[in-house]
Protein backbone atom coordinates (compact mmCIF):
# COMPACT_ATOMS: atom_id res chain seq x y z
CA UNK A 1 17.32 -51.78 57.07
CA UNK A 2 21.01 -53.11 57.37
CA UNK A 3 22.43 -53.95 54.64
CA UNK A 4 26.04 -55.71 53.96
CA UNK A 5 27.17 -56.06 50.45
CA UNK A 6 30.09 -57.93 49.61
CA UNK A 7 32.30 -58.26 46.19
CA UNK A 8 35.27 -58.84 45.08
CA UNK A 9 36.35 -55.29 44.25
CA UNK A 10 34.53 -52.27 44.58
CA UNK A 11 34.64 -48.93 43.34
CA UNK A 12 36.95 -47.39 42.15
CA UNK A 13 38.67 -50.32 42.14
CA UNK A 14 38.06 -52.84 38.97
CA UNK A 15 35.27 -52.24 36.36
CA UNK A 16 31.67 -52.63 35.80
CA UNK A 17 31.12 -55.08 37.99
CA UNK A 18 32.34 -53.03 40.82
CA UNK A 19 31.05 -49.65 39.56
CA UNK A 20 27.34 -51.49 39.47
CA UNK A 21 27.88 -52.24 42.90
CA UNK A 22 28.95 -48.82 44.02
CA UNK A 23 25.71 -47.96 42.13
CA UNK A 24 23.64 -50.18 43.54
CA UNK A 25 24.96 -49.24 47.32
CA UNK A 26 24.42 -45.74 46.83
CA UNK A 27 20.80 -46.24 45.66
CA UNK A 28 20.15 -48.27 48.48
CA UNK A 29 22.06 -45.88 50.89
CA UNK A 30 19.42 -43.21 50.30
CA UNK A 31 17.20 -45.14 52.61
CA UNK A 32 19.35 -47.82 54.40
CA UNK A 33 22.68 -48.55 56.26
CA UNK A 34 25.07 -50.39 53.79
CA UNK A 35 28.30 -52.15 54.66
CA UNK A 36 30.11 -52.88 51.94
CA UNK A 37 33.09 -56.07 52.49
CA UNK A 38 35.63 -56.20 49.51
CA UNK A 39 39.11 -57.10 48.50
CA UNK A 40 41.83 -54.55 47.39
CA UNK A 41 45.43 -54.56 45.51
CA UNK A 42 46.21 -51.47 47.21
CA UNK A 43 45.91 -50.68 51.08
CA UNK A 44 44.04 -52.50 53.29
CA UNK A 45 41.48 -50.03 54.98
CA UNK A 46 37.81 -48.87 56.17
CA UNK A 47 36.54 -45.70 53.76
CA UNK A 48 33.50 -43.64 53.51
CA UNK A 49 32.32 -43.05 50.25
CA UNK A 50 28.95 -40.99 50.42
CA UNK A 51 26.94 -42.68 52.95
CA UNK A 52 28.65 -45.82 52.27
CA UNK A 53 30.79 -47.84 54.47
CA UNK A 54 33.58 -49.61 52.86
CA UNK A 55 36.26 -51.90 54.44
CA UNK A 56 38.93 -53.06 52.05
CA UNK A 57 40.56 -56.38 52.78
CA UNK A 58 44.18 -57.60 51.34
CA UNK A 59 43.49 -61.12 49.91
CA UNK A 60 46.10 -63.45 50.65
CA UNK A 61 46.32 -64.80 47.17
CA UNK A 62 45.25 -63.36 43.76
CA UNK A 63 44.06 -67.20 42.03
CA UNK A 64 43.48 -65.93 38.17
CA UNK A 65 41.36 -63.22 38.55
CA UNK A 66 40.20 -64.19 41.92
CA UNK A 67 40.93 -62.49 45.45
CA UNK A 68 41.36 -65.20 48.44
CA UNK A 69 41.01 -64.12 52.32
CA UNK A 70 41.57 -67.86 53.85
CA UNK A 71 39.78 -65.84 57.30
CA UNK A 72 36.97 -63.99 55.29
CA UNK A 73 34.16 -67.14 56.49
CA UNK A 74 34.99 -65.74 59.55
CA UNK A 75 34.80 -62.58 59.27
CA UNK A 76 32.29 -62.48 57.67
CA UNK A 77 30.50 -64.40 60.55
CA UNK A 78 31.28 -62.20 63.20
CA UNK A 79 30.03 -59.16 61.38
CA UNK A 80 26.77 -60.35 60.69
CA UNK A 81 26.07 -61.66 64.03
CA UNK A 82 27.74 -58.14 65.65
CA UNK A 83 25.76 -56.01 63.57
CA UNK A 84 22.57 -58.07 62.67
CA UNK A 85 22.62 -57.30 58.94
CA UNK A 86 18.95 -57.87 57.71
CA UNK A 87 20.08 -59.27 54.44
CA UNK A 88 23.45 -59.73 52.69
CA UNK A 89 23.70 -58.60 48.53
CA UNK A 90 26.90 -60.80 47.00
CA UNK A 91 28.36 -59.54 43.41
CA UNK A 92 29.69 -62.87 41.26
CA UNK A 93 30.31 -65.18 39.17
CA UNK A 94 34.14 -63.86 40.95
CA UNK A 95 34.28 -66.90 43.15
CA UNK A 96 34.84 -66.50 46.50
CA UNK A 97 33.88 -63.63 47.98
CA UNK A 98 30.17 -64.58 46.92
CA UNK A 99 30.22 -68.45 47.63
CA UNK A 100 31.52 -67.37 51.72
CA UNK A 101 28.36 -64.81 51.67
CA UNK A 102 26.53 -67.85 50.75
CA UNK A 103 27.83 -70.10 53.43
CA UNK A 104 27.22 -67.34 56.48
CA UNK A 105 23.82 -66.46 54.76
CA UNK A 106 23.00 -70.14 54.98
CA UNK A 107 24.38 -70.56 58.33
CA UNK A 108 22.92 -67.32 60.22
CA UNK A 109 19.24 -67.73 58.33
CA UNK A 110 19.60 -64.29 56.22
CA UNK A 111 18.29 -63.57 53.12
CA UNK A 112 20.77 -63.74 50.25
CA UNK A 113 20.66 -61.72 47.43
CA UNK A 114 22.91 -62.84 44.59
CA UNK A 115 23.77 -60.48 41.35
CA UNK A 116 25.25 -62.32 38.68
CA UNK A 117 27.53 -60.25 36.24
CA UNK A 118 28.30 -62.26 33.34
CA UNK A 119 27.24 -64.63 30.67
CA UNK A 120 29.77 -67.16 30.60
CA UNK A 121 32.70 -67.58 32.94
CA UNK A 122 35.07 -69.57 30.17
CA UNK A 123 37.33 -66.50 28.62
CA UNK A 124 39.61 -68.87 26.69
CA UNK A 125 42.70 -69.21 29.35
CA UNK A 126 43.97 -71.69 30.85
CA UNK A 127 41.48 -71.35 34.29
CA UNK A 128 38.42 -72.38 31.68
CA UNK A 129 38.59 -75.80 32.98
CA UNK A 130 38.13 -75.07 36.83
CA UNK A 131 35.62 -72.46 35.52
CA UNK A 132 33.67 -75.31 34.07
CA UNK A 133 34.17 -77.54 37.63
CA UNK A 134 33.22 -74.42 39.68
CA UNK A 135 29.72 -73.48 37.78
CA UNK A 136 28.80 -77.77 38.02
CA UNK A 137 29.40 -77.57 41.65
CA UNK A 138 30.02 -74.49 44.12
CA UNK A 139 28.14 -71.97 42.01
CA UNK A 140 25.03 -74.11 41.96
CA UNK A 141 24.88 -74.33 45.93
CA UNK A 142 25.82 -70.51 46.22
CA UNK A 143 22.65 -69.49 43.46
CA UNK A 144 20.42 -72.15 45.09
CA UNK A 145 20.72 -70.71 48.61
CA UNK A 146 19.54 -67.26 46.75
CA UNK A 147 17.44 -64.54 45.16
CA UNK A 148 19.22 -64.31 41.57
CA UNK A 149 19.18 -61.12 40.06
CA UNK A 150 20.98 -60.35 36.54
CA UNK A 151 22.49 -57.57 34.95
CA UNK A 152 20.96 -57.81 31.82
CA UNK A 153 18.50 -60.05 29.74
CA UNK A 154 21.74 -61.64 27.94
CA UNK A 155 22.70 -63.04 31.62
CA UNK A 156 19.52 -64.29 32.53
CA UNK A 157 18.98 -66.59 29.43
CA UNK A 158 22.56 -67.89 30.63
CA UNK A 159 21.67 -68.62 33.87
CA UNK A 160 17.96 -69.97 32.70
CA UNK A 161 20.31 -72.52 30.71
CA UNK A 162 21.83 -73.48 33.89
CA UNK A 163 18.35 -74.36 35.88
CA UNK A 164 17.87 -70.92 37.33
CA UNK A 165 15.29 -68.19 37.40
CA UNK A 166 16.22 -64.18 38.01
CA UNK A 167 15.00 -61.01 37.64
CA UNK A 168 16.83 -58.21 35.42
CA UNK A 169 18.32 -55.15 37.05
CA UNK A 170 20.19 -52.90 34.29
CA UNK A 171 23.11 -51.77 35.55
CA UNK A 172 22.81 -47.50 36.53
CA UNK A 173 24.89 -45.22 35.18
CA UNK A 174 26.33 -42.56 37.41
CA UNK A 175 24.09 -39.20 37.29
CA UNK A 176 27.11 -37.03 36.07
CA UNK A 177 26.89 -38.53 33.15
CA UNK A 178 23.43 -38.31 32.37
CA UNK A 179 23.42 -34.68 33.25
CA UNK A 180 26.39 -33.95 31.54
CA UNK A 181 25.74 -31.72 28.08
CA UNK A 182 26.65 -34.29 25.23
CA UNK A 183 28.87 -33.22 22.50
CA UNK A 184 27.74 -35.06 19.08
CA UNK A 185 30.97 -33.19 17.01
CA UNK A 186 33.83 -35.15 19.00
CA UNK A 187 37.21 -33.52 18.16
CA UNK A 188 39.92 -34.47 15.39
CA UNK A 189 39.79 -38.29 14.48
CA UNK A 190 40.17 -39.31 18.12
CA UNK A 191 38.43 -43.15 18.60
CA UNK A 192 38.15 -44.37 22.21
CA UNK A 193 39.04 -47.32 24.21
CA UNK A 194 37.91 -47.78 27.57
CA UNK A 195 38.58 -51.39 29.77
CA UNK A 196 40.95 -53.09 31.61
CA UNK A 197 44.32 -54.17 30.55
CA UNK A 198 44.95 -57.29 32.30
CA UNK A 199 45.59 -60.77 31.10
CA UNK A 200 42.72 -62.41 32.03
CA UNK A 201 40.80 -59.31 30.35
CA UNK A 202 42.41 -60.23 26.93
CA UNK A 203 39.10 -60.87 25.40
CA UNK A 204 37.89 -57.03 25.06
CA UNK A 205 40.57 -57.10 22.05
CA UNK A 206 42.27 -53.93 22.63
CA UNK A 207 44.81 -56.12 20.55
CA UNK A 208 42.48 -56.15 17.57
CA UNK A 209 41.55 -52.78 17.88
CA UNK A 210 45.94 -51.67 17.17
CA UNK A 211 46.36 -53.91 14.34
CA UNK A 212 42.94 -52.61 12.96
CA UNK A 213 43.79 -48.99 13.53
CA UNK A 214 47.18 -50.19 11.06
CA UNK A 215 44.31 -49.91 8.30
CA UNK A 216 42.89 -46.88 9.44
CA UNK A 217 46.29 -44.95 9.46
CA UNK A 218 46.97 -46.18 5.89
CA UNK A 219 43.62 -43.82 5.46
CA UNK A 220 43.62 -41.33 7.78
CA UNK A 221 47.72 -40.94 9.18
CA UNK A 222 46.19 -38.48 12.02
CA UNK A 223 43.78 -41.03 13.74
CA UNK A 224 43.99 -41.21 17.38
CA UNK A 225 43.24 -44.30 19.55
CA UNK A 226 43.12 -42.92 23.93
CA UNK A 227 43.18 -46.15 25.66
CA UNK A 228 41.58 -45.84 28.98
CA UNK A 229 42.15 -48.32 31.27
CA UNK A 230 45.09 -50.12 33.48
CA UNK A 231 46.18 -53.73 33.98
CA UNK A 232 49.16 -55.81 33.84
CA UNK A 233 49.43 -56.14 30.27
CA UNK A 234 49.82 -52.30 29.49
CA UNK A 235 53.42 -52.71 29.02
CA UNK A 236 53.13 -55.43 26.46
CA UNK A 237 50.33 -53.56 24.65
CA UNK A 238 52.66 -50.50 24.71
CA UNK A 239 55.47 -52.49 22.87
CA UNK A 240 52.65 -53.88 20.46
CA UNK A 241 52.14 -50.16 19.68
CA UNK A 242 55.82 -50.24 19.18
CA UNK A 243 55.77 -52.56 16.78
CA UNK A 244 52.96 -51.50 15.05
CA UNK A 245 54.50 -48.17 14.44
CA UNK A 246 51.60 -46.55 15.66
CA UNK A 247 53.60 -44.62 18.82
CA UNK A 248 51.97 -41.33 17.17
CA UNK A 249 48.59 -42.39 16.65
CA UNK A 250 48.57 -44.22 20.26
CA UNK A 251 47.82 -42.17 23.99
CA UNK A 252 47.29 -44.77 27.02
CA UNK A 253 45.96 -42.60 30.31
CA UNK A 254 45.81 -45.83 32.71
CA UNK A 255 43.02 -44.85 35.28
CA UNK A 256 41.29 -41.68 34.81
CA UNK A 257 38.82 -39.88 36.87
CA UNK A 258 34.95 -39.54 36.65
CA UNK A 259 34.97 -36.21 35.20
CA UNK A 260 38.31 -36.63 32.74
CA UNK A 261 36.68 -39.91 31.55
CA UNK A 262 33.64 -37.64 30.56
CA UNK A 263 35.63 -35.42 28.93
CA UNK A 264 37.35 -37.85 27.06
CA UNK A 265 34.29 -39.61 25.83
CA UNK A 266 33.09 -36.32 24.80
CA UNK A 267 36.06 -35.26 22.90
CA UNK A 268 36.05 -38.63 20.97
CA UNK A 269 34.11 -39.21 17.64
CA UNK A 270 33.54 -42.67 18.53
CA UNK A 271 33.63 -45.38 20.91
CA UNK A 272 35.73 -49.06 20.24
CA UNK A 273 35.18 -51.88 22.22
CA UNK A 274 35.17 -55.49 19.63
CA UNK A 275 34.74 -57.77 22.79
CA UNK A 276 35.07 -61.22 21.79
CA UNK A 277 33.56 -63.24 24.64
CA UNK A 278 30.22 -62.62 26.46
CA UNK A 279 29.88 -58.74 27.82
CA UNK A 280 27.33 -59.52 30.60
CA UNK A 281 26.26 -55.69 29.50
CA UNK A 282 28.88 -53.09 28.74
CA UNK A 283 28.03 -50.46 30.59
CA UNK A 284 31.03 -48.17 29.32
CA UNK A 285 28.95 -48.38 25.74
CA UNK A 286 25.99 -46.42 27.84
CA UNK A 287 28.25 -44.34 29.11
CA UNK A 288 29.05 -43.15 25.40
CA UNK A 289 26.12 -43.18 24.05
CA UNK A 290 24.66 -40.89 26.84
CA UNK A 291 28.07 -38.06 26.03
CA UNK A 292 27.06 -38.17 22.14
CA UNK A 293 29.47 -40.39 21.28
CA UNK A 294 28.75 -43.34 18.93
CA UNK A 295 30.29 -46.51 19.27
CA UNK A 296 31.58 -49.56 16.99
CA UNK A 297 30.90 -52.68 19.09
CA UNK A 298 31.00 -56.83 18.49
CA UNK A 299 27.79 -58.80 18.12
CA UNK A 300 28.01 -60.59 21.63
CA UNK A 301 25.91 -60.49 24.65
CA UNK A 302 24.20 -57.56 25.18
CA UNK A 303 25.79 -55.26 23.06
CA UNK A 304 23.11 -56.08 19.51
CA UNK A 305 20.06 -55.10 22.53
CA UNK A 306 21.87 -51.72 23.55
CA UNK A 307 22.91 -50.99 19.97
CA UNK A 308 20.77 -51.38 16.91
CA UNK A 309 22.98 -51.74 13.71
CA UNK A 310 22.97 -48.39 11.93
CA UNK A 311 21.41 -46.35 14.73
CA UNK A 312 23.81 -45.74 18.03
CA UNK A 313 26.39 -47.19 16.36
CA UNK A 314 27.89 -50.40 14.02
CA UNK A 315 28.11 -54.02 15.27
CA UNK A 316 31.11 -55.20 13.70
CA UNK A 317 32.93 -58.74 13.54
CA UNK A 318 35.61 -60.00 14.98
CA UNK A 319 38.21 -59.21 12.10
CA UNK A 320 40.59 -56.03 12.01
CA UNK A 321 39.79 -55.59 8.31
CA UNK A 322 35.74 -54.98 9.24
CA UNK A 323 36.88 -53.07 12.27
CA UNK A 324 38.83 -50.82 10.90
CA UNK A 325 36.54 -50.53 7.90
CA UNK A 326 33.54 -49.82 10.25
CA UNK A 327 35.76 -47.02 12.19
CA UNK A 328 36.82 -45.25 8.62
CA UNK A 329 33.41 -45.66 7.65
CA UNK A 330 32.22 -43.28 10.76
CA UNK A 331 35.11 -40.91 10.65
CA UNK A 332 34.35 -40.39 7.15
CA UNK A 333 30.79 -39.63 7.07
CA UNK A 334 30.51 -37.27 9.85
CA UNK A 335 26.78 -36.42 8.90
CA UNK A 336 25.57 -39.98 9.22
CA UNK A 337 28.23 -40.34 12.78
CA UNK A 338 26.13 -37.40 14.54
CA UNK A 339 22.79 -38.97 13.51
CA UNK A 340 23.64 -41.99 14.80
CA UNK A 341 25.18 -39.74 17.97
CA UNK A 342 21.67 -38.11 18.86
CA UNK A 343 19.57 -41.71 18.25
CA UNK A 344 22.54 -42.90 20.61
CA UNK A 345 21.46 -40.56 23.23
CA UNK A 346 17.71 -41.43 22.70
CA UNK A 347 17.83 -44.97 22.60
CA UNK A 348 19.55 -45.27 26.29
CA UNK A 349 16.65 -43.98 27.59
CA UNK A 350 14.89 -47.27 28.08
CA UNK A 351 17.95 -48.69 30.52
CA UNK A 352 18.62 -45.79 32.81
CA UNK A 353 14.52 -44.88 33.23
């Protein structure tokens, strides 16, 4: 079968929307051709990665978060009649990319498969009001023309809200780190970070993780937050930093590879991430939990069905006072932090089986 997959990144571009995708191709590329169509910041090009075919197209705008080709309908056209894909697989709610896949889909009779990534599209900027005009109008024709499949069971009572039915796929997590030996100790008082750093990205609250980690120093002065993770605010969170007098207790390593991000989550005694709007599923928290390391996460979307309270980890609220008490709380007690470490490990089982 023929196969053409299109998003709005891919990997290693972006984040776990793109790194599901790469995922996804290279599960179906054990058995299938797949084409993957996607936009890139960097240089415009055609790849191999594995058995997967990627071509990499410049937008010619960047709209919020959103990459616009003006010529990708037609594109887009041409391919699927030249090569006779059997069905098309779209990544959203990025608009775009997945609404054109829609329209040639539509147009050239293919089955469309659509995989929805998040739980709500409104992130508390100033783009939440065509957010709210796109889902009442385009989105609904582009998920009506399609098979809907979501990411977790947090997405798909969102999108049964909004009139429509889908199946759950949980995102995969690459092999290497499943195979990898876990290390419940972690090193020093290291805490980890990992997302992007961009504006429109604000709500994963690296922000409130600094001015927590103010309290934390006050109790332990050798804490040590690695950010992982690039975007165009890194220079204003570096000045925050600043500010915060915390340009000891602070390391930012921008993008990192595969096999230095599983070294860092095993060197860590514990993962951050205090998103504040709806994480579709978090798959970076998996990631953790899978190296030994336990993680302090908000109450939102999917994070209270991947951690249970007191077992992989703490849900904690959206204040840097409970943050920061939840991360002493964990560096203290390292007894209870490698319990919760090993049920960590255990408890994944049920989303990458």
């Amino acid at each position: 079968m023929k196969i053409l997959m299109v998003a709005p990144y891919f990997y290693p571009e972006g984040g776990g929307l793109e790194r599901y995708a790469y995922e996804m191709a290279k599960e179906l590329g054990e058995e299938n051709e797949v084409v993957v169509i996607c936009a890139t910041k960097l240089k415009e090009m055609f790849e191999k990665i594995g058995g997967i075919k990627v071509l990499r197209k410049k937008p010619n705008f960047i709209l919020s978060n959103t990459p616009i080709r003006v010529f990708l309908p037609f594109e887009l056209l041409r391919m699927v009649k030249r090569q006779n894909f059997d069905v098309i697989i779209a990544h959203t709610p990025v608009p775009f990319f997945a609404d054109v896949a829609s329209l040639v889909a539509k147009l050239l009779k293919k089955p469309l498969i659509i995989v929805y990534h998040t739980g709500d599209l409104k992130k508390g900027s100033w783009v939440d009001f065509w957010a709210g005009l796109y889902e009442r109008t385009v989105e609904k024709i582009t998920l009506r023309n399609a098979e809907v499949v979501s990411v977790s069971r947090y997405v798909q009572r969102t999108l049964w809200e909004k009139g429509f039915y889908s199946k759950v796929k949980y995102p995969k997590i690459d092999e290497d780190f499943i195979l990898a030996k876990p290390n419940f100790k972690g090193e020093g008082n290291t805490i980890l970070f990992v997302g992007q750093l961009g504006k429109f990205h604000r709500w994963k609250n690296l922000e409130l993780v600094l001015r927590a980690l103010v309290f934390v120093k006050k109790e332990l002065y050798d804490v040590k937050l690695v950010v992982v993770g690039s975007g165009d605010l890194i220079e204003w969170y570096k000045r925050l930093v600043k500010e915060l007098n915390l340009e000891e207790n602070v390391e930012f390593l921008g993008y990192v590879s595969k096999e230095e991000l599983i070294r860092r989550y095993k060197s860590a005694k514990l993962l951050v991430l205090p998103s504040s709007k709806s994480e579709a599923f978090g798959i970076v928290v998996l990631e953790a939990l899978a190296l030994g390391t336990p993680v302090v996460v908000s109450k939102v979307g999917e994070f209270p069905v991947i951690v249970e309270d007191g077992k992989g980890g703490l849900l904690t609220g959206l204040d840097e006072r409970d943050l920061a008490e939840k991360i002493l709380f964990l560096l203290r007690n390292e007894k209870i932090r490698r319990k919760m470490a090993i049920i960590g490990r255990k408890t994944i089982k049920r989303f990458i089986s």
